[in-house]
PDB file of N, CA and C in Angstrom:
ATOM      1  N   UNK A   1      -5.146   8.144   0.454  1.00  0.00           N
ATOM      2  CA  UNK A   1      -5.157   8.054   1.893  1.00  0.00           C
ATOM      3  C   UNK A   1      -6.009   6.853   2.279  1.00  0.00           C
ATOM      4  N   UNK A   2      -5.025   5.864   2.429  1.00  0.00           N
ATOM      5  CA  UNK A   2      -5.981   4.738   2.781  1.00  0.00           C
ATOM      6  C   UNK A   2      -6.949   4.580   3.928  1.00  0.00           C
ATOM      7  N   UNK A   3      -6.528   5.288   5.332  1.00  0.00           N
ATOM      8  CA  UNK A   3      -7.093   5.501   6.165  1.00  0.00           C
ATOM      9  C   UNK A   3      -7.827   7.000   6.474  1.00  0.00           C
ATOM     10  N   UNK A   4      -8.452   7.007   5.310  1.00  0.00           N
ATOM     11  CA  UNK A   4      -8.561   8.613   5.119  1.00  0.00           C
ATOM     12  C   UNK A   4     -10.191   8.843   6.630  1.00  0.00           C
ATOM     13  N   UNK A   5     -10.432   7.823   7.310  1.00  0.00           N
ATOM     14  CA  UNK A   5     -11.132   7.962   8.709  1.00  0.00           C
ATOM     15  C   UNK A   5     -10.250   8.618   9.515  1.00  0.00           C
ATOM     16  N   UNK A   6      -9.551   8.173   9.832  1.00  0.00           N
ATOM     17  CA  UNK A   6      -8.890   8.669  10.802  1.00  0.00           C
ATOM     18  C   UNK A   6      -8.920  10.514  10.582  1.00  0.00           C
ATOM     19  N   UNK A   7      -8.155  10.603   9.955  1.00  0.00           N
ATOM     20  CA  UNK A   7      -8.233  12.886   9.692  1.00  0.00           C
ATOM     21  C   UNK A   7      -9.243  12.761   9.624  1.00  0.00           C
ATOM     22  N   UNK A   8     -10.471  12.061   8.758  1.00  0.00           N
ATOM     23  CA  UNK A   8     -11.788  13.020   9.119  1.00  0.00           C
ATOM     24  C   UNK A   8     -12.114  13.202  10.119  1.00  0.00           C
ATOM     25  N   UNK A   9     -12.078  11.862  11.267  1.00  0.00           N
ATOM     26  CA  UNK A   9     -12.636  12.430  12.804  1.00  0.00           C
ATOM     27  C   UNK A   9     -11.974  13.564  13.057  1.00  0.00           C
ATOM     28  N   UNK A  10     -10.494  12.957  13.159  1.00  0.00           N
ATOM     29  CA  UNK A  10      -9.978  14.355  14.018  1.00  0.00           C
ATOM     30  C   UNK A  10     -10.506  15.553  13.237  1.00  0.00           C
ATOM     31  N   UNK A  11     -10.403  16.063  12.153  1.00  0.00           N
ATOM     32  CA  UNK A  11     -10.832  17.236  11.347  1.00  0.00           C
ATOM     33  C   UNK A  11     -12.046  17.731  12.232  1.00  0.00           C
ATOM     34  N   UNK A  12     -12.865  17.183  11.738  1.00  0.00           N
ATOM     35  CA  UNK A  12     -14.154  17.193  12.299  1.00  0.00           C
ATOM     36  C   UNK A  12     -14.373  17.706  14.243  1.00  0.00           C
ATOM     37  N   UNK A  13     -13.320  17.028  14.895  1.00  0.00           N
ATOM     38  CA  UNK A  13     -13.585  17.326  16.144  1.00  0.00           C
ATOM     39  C   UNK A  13     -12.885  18.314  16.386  1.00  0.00           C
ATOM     40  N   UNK A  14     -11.898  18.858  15.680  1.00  0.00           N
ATOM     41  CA  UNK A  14     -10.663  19.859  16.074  1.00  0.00           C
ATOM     42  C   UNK A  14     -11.934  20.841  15.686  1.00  0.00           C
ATOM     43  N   UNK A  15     -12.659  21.058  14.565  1.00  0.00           N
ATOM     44  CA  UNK A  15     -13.530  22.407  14.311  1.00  0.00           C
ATOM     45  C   UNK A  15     -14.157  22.209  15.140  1.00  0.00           C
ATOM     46  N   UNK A  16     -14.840  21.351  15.555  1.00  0.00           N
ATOM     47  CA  UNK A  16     -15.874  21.446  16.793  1.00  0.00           C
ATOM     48  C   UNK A  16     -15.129  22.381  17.937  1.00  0.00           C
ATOM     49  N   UNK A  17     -14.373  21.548  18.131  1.00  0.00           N
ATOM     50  CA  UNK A  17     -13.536  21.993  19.211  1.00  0.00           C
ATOM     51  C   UNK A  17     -13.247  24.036  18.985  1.00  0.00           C
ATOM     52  N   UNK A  18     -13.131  24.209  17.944  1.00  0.00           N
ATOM     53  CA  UNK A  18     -12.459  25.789  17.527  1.00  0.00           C
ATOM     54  C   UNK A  18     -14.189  26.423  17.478  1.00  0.00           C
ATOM     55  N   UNK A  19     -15.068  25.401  17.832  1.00  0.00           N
ATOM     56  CA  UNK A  19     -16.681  26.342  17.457  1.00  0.00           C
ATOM     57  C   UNK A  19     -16.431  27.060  16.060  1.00  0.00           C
ATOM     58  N   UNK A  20     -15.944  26.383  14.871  1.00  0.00           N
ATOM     59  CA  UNK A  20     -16.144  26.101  13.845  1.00  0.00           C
ATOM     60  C   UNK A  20     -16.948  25.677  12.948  1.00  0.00           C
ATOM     61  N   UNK A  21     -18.201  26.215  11.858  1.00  0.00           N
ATOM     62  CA  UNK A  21     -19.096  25.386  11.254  1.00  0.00           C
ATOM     63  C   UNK A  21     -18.146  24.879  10.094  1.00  0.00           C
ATOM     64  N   UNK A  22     -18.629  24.240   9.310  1.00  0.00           N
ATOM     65  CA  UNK A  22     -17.921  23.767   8.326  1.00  0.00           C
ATOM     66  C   UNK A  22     -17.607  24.586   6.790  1.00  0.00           C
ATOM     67  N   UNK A  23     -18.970  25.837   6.976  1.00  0.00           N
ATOM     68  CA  UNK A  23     -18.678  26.874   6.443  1.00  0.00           C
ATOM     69  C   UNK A  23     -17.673  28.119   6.464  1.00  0.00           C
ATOM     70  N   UNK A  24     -17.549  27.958   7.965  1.00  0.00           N
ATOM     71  CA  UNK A  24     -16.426  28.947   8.542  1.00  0.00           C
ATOM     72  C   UNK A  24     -15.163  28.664   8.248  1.00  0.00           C
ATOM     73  N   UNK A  25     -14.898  27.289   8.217  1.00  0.00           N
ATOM     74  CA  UNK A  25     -13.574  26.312   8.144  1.00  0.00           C
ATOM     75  C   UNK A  25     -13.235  26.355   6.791  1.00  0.00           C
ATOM     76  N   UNK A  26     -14.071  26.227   5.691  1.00  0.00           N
ATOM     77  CA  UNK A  26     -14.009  26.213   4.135  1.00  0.00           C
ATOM     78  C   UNK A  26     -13.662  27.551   4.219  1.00  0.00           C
ATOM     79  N   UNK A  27     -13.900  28.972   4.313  1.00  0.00           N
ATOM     80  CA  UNK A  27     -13.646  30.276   4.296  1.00  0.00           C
ATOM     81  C   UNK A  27     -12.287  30.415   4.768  1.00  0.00           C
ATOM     82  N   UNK A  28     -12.111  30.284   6.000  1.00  0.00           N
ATOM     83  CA  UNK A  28     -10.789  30.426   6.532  1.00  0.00           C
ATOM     84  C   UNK A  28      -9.696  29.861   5.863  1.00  0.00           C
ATOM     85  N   UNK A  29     -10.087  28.508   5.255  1.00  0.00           N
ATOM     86  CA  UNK A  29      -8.643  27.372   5.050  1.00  0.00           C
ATOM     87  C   UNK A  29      -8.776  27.842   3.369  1.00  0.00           C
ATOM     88  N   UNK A  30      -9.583  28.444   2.891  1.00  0.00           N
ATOM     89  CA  UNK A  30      -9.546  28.895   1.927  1.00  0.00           C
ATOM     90  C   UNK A  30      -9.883  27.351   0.853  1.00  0.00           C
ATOM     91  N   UNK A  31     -10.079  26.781   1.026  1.00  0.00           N
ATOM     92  CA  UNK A  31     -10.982  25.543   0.175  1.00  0.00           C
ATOM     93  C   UNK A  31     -12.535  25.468   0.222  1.00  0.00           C
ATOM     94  N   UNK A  32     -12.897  24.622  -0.669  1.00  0.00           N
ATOM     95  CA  UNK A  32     -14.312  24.654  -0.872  1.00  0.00           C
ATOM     96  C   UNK A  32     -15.199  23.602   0.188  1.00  0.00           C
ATOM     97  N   UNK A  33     -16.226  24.115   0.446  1.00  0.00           N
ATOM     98  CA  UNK A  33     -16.882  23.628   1.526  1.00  0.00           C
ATOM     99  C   UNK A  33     -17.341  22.104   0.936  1.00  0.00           C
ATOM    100  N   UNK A  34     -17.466  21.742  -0.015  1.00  0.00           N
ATOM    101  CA  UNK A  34     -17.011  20.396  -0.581  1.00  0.00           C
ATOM    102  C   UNK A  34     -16.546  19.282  -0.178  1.00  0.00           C
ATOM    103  N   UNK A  35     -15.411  19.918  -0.117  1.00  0.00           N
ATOM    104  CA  UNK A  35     -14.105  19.220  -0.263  1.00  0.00           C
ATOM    105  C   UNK A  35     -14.451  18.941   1.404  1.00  0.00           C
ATOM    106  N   UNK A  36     -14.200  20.114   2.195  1.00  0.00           N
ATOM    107  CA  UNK A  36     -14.704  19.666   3.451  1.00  0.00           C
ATOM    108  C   UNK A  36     -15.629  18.964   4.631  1.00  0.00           C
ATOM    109  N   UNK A  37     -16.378  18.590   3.446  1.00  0.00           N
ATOM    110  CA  UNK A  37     -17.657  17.581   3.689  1.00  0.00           C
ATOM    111  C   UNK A  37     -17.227  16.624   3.544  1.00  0.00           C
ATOM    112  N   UNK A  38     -16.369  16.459   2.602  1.00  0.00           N
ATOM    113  CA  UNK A  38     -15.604  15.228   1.869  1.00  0.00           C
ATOM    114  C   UNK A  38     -14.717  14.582   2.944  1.00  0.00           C
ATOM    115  N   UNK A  39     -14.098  15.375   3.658  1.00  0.00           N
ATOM    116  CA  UNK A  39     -13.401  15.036   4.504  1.00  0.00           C
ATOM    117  C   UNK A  39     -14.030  14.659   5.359  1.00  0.00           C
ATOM    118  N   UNK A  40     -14.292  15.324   6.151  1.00  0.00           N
ATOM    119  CA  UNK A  40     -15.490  14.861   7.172  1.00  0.00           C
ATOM    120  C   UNK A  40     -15.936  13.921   7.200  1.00  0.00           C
ATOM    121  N   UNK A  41     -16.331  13.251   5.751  1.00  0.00           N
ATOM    122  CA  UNK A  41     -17.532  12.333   5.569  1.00  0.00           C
ATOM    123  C   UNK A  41     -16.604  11.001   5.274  1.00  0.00           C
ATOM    124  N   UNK A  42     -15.271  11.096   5.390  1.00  0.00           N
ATOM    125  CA  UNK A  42     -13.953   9.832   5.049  1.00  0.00           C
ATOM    126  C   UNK A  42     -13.616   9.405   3.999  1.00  0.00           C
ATOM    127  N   UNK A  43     -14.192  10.842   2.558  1.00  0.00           N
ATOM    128  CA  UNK A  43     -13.642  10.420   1.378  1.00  0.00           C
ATOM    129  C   UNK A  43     -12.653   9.438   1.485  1.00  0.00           C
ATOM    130  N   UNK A  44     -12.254   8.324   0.358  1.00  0.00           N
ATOM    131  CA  UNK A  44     -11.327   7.802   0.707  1.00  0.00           C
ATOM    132  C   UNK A  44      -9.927   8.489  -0.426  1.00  0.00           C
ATOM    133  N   UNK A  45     -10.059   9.379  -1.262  1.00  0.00           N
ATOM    134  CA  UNK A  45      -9.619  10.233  -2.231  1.00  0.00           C
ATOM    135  C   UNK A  45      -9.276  11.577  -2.165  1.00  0.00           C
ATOM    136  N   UNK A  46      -8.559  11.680  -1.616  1.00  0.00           N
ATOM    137  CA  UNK A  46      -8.319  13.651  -0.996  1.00  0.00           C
ATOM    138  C   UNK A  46      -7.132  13.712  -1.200  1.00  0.00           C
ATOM    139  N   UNK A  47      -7.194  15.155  -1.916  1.00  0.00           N
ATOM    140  CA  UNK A  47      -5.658  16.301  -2.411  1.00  0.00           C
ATOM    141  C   UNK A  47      -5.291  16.189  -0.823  1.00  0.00           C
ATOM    142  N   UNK A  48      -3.881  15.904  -1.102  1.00  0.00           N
ATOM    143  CA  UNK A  48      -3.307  16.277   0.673  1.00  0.00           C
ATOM    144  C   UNK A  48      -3.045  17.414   0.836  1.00  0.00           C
ATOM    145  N   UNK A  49      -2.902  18.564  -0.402  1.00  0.00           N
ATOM    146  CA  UNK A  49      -2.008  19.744  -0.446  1.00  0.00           C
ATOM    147  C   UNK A  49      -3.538  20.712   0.007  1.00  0.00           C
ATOM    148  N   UNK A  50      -4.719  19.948   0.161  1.00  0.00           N
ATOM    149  CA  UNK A  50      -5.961  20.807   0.227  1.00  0.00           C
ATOM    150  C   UNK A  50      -6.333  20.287   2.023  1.00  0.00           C
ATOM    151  N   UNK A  51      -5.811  18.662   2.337  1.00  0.00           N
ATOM    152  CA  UNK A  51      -5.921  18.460   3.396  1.00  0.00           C
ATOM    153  C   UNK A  51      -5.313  19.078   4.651  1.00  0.00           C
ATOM    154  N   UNK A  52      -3.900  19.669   3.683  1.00  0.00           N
ATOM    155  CA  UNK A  52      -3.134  20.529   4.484  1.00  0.00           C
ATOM    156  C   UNK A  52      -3.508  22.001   4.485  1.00  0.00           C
ATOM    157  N   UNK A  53      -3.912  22.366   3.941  1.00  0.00           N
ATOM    158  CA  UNK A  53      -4.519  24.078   4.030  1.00  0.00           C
ATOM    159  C   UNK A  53      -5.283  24.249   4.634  1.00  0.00           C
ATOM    160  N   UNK A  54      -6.122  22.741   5.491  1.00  0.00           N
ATOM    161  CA  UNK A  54      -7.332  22.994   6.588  1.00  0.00           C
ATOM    162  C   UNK A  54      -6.596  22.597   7.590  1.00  0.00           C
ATOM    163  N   UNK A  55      -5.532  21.467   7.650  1.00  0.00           N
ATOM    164  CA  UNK A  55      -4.998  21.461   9.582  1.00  0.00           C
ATOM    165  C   UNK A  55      -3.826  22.430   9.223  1.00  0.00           C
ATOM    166  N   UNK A  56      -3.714  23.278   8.700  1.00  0.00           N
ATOM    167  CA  UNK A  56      -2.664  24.531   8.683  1.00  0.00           C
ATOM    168  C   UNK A  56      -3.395  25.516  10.031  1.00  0.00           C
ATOM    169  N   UNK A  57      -4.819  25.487   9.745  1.00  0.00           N
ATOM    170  CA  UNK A  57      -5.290  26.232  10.729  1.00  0.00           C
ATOM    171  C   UNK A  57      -5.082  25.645  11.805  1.00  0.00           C
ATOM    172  N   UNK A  58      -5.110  24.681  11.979  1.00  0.00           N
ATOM    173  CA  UNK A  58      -5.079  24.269  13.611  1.00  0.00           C
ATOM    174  C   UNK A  58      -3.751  23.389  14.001  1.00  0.00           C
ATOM    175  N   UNK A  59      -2.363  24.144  13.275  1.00  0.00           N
ATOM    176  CA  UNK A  59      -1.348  23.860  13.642  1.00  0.00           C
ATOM    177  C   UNK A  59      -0.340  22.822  12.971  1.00  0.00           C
ATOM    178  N   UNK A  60      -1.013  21.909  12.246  1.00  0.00           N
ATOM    179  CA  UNK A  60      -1.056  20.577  11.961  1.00  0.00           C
ATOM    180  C   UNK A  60      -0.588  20.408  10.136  1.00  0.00           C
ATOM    181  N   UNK A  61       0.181  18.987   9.907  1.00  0.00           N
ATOM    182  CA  UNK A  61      -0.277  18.704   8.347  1.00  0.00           C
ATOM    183  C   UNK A  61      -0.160  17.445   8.532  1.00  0.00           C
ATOM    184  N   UNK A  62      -0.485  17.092   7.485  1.00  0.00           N
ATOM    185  CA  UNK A  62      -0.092  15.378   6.794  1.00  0.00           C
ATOM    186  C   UNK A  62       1.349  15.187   6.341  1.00  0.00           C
ATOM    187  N   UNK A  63       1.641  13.985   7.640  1.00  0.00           N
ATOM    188  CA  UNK A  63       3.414  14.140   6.252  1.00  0.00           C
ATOM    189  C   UNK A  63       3.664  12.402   6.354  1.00  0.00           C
ATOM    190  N   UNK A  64       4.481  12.231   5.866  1.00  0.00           N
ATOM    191  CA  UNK A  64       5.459  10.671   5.892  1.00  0.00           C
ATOM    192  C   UNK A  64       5.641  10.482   7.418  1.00  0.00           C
ATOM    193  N   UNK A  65       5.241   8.769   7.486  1.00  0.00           N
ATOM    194  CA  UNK A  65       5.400   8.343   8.638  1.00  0.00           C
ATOM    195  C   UNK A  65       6.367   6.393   8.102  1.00  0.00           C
ATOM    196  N   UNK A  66       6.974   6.789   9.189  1.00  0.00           N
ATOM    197  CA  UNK A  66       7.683   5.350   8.373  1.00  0.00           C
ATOM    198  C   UNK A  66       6.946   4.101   9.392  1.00  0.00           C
ATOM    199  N   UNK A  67       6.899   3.298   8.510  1.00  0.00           N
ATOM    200  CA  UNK A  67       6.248   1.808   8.919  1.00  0.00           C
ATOM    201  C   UNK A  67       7.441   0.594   9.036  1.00  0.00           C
ATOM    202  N   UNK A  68       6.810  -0.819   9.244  1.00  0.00           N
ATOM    203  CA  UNK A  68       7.552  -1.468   9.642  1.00  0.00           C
ATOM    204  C   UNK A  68       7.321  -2.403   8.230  1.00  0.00           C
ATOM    205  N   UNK A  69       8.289  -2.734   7.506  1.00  0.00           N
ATOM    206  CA  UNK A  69       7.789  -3.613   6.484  1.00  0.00           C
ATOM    207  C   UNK A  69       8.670  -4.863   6.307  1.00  0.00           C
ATOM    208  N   UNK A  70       7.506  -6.218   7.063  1.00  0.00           N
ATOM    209  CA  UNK A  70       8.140  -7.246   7.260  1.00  0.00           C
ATOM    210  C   UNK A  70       7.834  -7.943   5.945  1.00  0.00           C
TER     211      UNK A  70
END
């Protein structure tokens, strides 16, 4: 994930937003609170299949977006 900033903000503000700690969010999405720091923090290296089991909660995943390739 080259722009792996971008999901961390949002990540990060969507739990805010749900009054979510980051402990609560690791419990629920069923991943390790780790990993979720990781995110947060803009790893640039993240399982998507783990990125997706946390915006599962809040509606959301990671998928293919097509670009313009000149």
């Amino acid at each position: 994930m080259q722009s792996a900033n971008i999901p961390s903000k949002q990540v990060k503000a969507i739990r805010k937003q749900y009054n979510l700690t980051q402990i609560e969010l690791s419990k629920k999405s069923g991943v390790g609170l780790r990993f979720v720091r990781e995110l947060e923090q803009g790893k640039q290296t993240l399982r998507v299949d783990k990125v997706n089991q946390i915006l599962n909660q809040f509606g959301s995943e990671v998928g293919v977006v097509q670009i313009n390739i000149t």
